[in-house]
PDB file of N, CA and C in Angstrom:
ATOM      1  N   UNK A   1     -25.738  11.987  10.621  1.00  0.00           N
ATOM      2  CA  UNK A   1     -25.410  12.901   9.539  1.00  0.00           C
ATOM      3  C   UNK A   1     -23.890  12.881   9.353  1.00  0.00           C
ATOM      4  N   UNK A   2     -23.670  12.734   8.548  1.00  0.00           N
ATOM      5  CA  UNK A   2     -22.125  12.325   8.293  1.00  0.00           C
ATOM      6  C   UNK A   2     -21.533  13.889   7.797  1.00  0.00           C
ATOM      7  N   UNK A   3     -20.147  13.873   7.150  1.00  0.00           N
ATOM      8  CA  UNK A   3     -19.564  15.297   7.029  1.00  0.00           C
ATOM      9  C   UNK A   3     -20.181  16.509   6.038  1.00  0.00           C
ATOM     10  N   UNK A   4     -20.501  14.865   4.896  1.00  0.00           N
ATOM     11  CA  UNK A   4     -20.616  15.817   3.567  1.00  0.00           C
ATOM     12  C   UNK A   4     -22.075  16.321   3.716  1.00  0.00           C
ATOM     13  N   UNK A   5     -23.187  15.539   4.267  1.00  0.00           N
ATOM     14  CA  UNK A   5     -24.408  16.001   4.388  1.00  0.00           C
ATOM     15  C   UNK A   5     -24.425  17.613   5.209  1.00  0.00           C
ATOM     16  N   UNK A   6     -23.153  17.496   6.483  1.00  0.00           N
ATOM     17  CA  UNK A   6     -23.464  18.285   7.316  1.00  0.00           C
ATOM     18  C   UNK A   6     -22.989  20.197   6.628  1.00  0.00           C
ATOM     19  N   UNK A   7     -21.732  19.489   5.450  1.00  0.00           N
ATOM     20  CA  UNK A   7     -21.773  20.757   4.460  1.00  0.00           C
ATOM     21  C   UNK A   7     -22.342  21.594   3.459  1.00  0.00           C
ATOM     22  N   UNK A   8     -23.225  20.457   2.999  1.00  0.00           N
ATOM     23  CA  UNK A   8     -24.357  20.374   2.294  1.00  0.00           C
ATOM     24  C   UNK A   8     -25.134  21.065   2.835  1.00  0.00           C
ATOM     25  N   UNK A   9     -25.675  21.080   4.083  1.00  0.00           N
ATOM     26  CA  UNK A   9     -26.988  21.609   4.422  1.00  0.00           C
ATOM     27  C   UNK A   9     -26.265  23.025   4.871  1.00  0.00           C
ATOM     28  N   UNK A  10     -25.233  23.119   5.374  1.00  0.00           N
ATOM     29  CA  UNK A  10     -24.243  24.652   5.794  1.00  0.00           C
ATOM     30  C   UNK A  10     -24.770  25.526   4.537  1.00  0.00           C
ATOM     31  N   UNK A  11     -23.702  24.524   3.339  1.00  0.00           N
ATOM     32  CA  UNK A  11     -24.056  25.006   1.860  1.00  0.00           C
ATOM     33  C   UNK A  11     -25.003  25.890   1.382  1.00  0.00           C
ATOM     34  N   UNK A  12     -26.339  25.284   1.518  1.00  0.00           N
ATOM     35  CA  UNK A  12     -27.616  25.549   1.182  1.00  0.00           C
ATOM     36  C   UNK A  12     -27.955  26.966   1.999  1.00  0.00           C
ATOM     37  N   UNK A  13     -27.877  26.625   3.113  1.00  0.00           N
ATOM     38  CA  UNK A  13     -29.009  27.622   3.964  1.00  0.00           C
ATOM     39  C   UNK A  13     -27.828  28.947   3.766  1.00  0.00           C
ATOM     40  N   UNK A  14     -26.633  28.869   3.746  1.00  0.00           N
ATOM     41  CA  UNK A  14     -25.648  30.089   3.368  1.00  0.00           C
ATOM     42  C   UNK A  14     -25.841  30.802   2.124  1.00  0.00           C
ATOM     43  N   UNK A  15     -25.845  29.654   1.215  1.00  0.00           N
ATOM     44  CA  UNK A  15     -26.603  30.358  -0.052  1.00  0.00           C
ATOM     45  C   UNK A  15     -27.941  30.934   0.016  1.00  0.00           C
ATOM     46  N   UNK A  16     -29.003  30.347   0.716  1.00  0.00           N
ATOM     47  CA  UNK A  16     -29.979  30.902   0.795  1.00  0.00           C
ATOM     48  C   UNK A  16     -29.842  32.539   1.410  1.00  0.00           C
ATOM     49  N   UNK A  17     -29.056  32.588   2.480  1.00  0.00           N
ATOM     50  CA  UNK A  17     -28.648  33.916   3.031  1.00  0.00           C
ATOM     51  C   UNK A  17     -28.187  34.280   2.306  1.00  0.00           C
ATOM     52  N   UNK A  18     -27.150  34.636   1.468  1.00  0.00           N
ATOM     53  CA  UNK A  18     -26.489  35.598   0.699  1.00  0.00           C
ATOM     54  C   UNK A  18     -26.992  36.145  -0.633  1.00  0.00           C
ATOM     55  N   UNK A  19     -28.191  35.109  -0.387  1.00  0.00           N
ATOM     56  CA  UNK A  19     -29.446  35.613  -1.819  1.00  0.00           C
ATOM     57  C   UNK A  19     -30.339  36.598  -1.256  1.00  0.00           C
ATOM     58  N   UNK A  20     -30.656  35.896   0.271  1.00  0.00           N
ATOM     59  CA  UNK A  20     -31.511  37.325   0.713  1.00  0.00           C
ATOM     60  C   UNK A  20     -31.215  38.195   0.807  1.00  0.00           C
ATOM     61  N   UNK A  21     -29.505  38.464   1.324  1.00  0.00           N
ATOM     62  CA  UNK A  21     -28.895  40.021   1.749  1.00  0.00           C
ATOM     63  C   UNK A  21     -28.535  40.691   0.521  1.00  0.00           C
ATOM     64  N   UNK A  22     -28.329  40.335  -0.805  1.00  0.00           N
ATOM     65  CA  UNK A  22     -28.342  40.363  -2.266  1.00  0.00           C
ATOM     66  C   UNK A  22     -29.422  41.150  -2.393  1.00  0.00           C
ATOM     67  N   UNK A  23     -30.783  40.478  -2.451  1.00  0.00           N
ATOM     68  CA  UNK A  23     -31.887  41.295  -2.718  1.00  0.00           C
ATOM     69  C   UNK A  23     -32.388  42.034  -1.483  1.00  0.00           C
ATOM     70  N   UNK A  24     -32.040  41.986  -0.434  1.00  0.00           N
ATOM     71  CA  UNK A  24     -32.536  42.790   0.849  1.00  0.00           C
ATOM     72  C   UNK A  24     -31.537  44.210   0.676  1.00  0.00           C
ATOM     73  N   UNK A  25     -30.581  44.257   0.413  1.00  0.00           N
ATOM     74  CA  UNK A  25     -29.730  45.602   0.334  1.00  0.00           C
ATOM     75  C   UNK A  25     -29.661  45.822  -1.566  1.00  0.00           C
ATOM     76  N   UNK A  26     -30.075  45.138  -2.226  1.00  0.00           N
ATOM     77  CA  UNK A  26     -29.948  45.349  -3.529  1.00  0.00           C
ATOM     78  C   UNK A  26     -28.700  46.067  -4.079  1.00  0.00           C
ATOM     79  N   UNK A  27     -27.608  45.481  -3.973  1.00  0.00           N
ATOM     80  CA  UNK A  27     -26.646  45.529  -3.650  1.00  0.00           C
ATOM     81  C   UNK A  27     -25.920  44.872  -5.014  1.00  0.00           C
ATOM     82  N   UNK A  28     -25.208  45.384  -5.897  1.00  0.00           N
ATOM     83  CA  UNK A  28     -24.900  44.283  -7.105  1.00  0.00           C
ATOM     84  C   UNK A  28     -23.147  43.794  -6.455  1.00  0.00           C
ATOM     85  N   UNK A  29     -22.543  44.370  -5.045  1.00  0.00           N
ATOM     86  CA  UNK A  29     -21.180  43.926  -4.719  1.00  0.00           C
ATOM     87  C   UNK A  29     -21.834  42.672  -4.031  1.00  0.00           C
ATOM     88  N   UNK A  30     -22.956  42.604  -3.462  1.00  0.00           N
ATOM     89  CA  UNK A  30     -23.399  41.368  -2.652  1.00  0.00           C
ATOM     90  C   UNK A  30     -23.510  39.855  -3.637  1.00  0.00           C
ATOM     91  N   UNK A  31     -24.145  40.639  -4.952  1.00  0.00           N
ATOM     92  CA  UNK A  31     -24.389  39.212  -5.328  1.00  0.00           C
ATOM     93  C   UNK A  31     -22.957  38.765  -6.130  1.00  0.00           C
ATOM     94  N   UNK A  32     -21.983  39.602  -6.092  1.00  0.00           N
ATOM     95  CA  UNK A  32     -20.393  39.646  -6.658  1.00  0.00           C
ATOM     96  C   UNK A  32     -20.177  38.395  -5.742  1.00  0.00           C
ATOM     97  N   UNK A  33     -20.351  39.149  -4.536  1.00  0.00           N
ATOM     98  CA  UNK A  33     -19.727  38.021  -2.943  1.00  0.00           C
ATOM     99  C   UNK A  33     -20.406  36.778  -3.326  1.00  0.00           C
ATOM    100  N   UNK A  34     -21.707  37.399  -3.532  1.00  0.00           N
ATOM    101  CA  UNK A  34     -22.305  36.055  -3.420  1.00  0.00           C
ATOM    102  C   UNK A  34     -21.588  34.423  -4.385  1.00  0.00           C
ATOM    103  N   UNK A  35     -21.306  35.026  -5.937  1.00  0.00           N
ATOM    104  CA  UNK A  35     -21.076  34.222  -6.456  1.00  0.00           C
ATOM    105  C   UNK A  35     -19.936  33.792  -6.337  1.00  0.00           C
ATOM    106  N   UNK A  36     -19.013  34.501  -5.661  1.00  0.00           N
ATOM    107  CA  UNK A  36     -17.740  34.427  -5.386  1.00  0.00           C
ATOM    108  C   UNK A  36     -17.598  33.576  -4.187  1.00  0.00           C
ATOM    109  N   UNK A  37     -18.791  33.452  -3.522  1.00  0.00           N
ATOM    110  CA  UNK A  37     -18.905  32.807  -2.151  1.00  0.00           C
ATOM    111  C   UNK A  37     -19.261  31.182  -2.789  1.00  0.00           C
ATOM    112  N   UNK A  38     -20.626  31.185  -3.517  1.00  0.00           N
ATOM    113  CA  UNK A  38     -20.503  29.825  -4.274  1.00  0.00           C
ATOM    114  C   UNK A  38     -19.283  28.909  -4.806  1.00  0.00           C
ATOM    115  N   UNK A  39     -18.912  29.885  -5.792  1.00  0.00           N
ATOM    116  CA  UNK A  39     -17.894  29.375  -6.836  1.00  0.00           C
ATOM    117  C   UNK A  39     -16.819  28.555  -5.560  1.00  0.00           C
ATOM    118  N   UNK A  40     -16.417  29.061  -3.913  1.00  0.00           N
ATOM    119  CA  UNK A  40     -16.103  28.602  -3.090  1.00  0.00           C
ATOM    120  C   UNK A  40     -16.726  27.205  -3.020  1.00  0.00           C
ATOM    121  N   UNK A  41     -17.304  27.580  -2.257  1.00  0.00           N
ATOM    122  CA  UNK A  41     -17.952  26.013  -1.536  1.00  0.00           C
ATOM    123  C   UNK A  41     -18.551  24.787  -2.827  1.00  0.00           C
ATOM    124  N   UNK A  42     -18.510  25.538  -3.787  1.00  0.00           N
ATOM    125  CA  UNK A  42     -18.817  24.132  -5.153  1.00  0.00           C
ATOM    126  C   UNK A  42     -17.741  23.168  -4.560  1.00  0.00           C
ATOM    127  N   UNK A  43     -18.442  21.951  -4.450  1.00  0.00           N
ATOM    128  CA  UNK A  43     -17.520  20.974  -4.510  1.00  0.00           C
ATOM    129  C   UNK A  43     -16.446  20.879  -6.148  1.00  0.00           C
ATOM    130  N   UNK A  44     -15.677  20.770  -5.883  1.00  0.00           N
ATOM    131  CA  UNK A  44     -14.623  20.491  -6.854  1.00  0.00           C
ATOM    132  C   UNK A  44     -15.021  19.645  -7.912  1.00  0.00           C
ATOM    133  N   UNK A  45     -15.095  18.204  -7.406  1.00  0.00           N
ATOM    134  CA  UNK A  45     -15.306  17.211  -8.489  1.00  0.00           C
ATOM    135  C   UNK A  45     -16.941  17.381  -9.109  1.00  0.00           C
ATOM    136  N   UNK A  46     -17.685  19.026  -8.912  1.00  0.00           N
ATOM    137  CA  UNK A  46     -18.741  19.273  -9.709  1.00  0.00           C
ATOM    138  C   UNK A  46     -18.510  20.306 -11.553  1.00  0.00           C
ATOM    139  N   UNK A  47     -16.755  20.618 -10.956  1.00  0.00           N
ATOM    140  CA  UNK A  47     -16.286  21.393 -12.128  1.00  0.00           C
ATOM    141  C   UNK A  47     -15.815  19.961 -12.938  1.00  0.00           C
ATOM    142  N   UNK A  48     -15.865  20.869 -14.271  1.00  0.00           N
ATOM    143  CA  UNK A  48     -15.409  19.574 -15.567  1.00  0.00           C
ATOM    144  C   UNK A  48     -14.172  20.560 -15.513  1.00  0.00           C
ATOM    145  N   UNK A  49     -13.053  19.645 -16.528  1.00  0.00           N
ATOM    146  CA  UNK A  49     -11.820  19.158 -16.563  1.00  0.00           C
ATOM    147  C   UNK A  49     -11.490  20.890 -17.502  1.00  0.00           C
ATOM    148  N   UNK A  50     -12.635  21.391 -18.351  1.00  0.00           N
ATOM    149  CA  UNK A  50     -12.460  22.661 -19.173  1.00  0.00           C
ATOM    150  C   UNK A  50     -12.805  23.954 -18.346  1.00  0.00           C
ATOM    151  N   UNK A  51     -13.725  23.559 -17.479  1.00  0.00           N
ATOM    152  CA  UNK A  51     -14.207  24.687 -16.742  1.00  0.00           C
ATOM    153  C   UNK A  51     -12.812  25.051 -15.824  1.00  0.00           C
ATOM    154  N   UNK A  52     -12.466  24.150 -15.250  1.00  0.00           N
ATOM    155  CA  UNK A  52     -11.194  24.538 -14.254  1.00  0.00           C
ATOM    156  C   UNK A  52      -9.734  25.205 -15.137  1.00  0.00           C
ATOM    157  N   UNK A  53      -9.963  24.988 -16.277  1.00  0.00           N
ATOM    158  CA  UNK A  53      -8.785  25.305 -17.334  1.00  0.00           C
ATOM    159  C   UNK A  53      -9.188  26.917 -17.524  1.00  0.00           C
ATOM    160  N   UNK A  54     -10.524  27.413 -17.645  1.00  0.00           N
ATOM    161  CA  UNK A  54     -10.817  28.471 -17.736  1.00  0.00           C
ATOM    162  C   UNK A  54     -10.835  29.451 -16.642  1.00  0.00           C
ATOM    163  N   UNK A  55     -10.983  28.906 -15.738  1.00  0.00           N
ATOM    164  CA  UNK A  55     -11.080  29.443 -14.111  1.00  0.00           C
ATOM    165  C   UNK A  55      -9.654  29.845 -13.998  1.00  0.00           C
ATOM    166  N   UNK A  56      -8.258  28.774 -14.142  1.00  0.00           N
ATOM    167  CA  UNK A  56      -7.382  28.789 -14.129  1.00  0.00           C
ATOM    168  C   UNK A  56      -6.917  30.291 -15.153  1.00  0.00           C
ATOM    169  N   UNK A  57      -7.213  30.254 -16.450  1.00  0.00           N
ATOM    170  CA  UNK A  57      -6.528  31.261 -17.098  1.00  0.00           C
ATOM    171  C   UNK A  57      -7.072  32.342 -16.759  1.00  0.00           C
ATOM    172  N   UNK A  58      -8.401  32.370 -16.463  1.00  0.00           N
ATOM    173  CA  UNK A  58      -8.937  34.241 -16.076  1.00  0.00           C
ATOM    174  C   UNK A  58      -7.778  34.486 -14.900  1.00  0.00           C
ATOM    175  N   UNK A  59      -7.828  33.507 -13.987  1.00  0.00           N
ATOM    176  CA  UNK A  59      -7.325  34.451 -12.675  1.00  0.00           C
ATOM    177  C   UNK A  59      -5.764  34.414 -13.015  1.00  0.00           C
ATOM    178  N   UNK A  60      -5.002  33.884 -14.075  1.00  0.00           N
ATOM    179  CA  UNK A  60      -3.834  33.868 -14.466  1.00  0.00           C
ATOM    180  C   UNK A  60      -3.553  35.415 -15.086  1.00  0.00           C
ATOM    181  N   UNK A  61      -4.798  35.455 -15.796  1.00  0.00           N
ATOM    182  CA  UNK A  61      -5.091  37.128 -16.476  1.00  0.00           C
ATOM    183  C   UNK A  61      -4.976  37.791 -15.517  1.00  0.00           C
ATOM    184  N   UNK A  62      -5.888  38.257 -14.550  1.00  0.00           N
ATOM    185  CA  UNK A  62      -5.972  39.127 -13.625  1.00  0.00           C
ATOM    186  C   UNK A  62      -4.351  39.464 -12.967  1.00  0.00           C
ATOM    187  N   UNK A  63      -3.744  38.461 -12.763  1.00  0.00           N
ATOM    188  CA  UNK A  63      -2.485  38.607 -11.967  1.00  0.00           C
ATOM    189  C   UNK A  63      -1.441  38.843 -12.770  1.00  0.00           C
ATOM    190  N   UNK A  64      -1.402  38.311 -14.393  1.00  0.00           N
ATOM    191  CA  UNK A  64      -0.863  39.315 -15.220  1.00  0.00           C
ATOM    192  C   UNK A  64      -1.265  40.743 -15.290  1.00  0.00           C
ATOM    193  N   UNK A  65      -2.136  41.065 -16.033  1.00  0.00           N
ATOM    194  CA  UNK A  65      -2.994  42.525 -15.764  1.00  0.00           C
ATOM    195  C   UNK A  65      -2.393  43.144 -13.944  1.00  0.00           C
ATOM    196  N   UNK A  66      -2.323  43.012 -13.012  1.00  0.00           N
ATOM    197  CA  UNK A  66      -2.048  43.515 -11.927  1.00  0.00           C
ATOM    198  C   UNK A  66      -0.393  43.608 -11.701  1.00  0.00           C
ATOM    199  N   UNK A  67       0.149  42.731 -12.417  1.00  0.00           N
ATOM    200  CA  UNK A  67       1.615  42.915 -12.515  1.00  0.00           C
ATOM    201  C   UNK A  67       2.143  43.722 -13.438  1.00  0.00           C
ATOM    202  N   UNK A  68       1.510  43.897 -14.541  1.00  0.00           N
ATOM    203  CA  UNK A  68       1.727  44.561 -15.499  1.00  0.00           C
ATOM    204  C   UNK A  68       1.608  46.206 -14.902  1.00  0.00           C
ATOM    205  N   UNK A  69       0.467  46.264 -14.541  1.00  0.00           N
ATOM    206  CA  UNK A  69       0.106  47.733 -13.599  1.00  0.00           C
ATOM    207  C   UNK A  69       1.100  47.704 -13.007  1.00  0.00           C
ATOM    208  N   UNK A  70       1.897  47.113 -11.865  1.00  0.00           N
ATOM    209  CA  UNK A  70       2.501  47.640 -10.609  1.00  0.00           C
ATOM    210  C   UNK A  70       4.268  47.662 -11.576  1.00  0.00           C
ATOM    211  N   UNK A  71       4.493  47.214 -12.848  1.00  0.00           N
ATOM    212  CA  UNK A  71       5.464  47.771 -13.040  1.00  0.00           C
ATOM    213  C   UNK A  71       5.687  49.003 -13.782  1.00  0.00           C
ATOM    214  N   UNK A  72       4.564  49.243 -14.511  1.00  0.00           N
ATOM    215  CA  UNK A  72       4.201  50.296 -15.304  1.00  0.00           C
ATOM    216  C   UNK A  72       3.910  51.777 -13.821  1.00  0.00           C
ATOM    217  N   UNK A  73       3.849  51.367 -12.483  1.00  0.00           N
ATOM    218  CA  UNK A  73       3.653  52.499 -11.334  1.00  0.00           C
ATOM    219  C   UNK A  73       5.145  53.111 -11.189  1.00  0.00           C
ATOM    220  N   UNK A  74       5.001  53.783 -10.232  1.00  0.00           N
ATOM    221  CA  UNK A  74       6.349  54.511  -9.355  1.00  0.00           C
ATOM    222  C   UNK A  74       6.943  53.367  -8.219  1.00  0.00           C
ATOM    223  N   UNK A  75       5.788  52.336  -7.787  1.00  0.00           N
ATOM    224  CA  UNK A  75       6.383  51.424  -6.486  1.00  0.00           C
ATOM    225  C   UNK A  75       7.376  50.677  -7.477  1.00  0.00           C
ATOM    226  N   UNK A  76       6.891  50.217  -8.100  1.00  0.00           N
ATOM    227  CA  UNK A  76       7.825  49.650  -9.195  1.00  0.00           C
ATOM    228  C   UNK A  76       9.777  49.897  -9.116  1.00  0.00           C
ATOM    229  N   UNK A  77       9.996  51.220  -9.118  1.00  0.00           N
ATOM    230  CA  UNK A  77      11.071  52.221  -8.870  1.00  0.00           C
ATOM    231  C   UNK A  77      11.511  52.189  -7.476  1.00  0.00           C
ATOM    232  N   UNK A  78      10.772  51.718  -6.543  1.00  0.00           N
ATOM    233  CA  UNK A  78      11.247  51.980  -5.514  1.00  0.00           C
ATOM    234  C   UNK A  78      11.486  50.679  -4.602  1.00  0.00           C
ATOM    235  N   UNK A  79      11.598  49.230  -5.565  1.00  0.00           N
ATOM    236  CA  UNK A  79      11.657  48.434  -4.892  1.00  0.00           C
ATOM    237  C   UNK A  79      13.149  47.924  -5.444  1.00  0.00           C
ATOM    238  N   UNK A  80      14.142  46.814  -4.600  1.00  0.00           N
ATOM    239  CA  UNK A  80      14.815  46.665  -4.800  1.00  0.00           C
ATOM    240  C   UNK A  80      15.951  46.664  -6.455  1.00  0.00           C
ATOM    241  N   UNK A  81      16.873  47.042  -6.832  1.00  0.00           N
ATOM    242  CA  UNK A  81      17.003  46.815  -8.242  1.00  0.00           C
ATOM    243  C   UNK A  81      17.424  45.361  -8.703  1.00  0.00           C
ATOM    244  N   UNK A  82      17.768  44.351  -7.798  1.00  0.00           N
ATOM    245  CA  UNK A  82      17.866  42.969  -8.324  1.00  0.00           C
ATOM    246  C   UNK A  82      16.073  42.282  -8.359  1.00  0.00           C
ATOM    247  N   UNK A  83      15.396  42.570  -7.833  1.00  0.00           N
ATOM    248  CA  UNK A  83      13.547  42.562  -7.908  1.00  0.00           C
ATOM    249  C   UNK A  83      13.301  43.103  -9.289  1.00  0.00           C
ATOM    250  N   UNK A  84      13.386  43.883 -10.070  1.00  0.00           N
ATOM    251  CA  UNK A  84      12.920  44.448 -11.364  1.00  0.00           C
ATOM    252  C   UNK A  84      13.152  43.642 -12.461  1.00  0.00           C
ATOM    253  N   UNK A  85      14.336  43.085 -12.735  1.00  0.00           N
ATOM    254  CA  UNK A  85      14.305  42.312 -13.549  1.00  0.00           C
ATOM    255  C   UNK A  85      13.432  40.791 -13.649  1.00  0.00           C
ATOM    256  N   UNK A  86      14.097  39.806 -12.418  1.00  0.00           N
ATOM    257  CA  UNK A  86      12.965  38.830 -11.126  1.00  0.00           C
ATOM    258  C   UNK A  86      11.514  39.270 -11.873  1.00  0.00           C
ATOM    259  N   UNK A  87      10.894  40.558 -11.586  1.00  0.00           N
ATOM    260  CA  UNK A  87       9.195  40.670 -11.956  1.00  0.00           C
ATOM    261  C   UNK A  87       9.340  40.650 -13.355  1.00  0.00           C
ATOM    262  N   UNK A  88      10.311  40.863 -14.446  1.00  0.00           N
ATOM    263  CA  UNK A  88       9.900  41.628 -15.290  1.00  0.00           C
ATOM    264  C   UNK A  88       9.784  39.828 -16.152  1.00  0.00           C
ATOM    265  N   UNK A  89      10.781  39.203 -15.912  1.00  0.00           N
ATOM    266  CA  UNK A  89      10.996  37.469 -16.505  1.00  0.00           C
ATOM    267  C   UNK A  89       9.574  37.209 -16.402  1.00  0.00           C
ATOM    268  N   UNK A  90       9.137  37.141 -14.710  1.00  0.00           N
ATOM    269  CA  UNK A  90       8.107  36.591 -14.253  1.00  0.00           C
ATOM    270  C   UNK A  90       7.093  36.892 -14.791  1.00  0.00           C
ATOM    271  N   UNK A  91       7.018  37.792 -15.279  1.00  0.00           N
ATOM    272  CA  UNK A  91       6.075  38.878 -15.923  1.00  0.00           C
ATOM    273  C   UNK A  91       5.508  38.102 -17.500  1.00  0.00           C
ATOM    274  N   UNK A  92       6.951  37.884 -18.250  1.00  0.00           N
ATOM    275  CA  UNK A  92       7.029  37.016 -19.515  1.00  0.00           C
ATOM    276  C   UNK A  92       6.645  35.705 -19.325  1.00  0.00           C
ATOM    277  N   UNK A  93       6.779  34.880 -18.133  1.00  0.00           N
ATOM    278  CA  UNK A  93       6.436  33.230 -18.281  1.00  0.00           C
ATOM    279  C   UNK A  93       4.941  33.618 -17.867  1.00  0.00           C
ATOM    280  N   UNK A  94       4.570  34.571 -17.190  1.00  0.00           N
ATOM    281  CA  UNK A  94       3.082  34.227 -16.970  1.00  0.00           C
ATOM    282  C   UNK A  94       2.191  34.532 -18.066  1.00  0.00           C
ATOM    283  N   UNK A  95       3.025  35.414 -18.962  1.00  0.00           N
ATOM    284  CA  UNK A  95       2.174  35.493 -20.170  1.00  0.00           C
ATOM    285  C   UNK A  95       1.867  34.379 -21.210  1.00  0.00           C
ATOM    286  N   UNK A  96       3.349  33.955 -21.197  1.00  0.00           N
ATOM    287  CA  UNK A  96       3.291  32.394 -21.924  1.00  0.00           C
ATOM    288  C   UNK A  96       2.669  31.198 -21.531  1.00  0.00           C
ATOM    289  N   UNK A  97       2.649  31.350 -20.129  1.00  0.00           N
ATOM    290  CA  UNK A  97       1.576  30.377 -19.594  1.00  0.00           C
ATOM    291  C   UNK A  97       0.293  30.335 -20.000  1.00  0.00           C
ATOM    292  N   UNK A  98       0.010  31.581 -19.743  1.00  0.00           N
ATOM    293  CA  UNK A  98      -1.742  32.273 -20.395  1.00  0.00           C
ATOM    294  C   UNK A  98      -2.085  31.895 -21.179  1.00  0.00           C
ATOM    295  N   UNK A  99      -0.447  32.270 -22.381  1.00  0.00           N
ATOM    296  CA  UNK A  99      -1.181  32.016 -23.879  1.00  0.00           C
ATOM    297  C   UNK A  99      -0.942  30.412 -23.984  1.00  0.00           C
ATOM    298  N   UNK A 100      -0.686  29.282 -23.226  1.00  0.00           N
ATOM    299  CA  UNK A 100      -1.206  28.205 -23.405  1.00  0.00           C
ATOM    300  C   UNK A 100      -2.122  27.725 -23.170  1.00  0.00           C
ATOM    301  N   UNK A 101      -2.519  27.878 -21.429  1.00  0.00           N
ATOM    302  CA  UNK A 101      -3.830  27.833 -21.226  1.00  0.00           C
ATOM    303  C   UNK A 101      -5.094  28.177 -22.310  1.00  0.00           C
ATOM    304  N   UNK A 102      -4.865  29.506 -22.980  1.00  0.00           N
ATOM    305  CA  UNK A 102      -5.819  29.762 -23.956  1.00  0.00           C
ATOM    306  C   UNK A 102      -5.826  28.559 -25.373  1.00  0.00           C
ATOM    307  N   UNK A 103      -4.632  28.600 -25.931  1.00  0.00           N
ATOM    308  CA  UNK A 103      -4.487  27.301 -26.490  1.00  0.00           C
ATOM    309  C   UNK A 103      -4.951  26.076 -26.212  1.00  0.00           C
ATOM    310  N   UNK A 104      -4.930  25.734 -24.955  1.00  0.00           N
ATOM    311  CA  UNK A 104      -5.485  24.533 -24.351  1.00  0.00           C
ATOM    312  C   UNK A 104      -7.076  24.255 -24.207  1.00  0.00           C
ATOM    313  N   UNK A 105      -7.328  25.445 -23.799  1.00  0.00           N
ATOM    314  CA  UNK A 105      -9.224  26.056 -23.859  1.00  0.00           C
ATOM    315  C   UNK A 105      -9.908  25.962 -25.132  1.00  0.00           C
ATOM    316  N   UNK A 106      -8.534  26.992 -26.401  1.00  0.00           N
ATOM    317  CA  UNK A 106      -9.405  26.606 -27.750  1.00  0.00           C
ATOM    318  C   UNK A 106      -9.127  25.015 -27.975  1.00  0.00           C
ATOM    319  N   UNK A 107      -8.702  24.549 -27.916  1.00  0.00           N
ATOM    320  CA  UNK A 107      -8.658  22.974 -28.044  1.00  0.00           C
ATOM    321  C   UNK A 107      -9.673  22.331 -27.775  1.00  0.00           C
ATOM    322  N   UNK A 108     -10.022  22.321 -26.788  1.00  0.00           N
ATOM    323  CA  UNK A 108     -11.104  21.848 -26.352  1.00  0.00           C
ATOM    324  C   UNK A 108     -12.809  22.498 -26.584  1.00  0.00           C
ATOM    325  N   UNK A 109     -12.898  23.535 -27.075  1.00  0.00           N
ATOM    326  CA  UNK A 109     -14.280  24.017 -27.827  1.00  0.00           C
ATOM    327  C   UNK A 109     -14.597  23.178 -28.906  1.00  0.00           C
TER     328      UNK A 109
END
């Protein structure tokens, strides 16, 4: 049994578990994990070239959206004052990034 078989079969029977504990605790954070546990172990070269462009901009979103929050807080205020500006740039290229990625996504529909 060589490597990839031996992940393969890991693969499988893990998925099979995290489907049972899914429906054994009926649980809708389990099958969250769960897919979150897949979307892991997918081999890579099973995503196409658009799917990874999309994968890429959601979680680009999320970490905009979460930066956006933590400057709009009070921690915000209480972290260094040469750091505020630093997040706030960073803040602007990740948006522009986004909005290419999205550009790049409608392109390809």
């Amino acid at each position: 049994m060589n490597i990839r078989e031996v992940i393969l079969t890991f693969q499988v029977g893990f998925e099979l578990w995290i489907i049972y504990m899914a429906i054994v605790t009926n649980c809708p954070s389990s099958t969250i994990r769960f897919r979150n546990i897949i979307n892991f172990l997918k081999p890579k070269c099973m995503s196409t070239y658009k799917e990874r462009l999309i994968d890429e901009q959601a979680q680009l979103n999320q970490k905009v959206e979460k930066l956006e929050v933590f400057i709009l807080s009070e921690n915000f205020q209480k972290i260094e004052a040469v750091q505020k500006p630093l997040l706030k740039e960073q803040l602007i290229a990740m948006k522009n990034y986004n909005r290419i990625l999205i550009a790049r996504i409608a392109y390809l529909q």
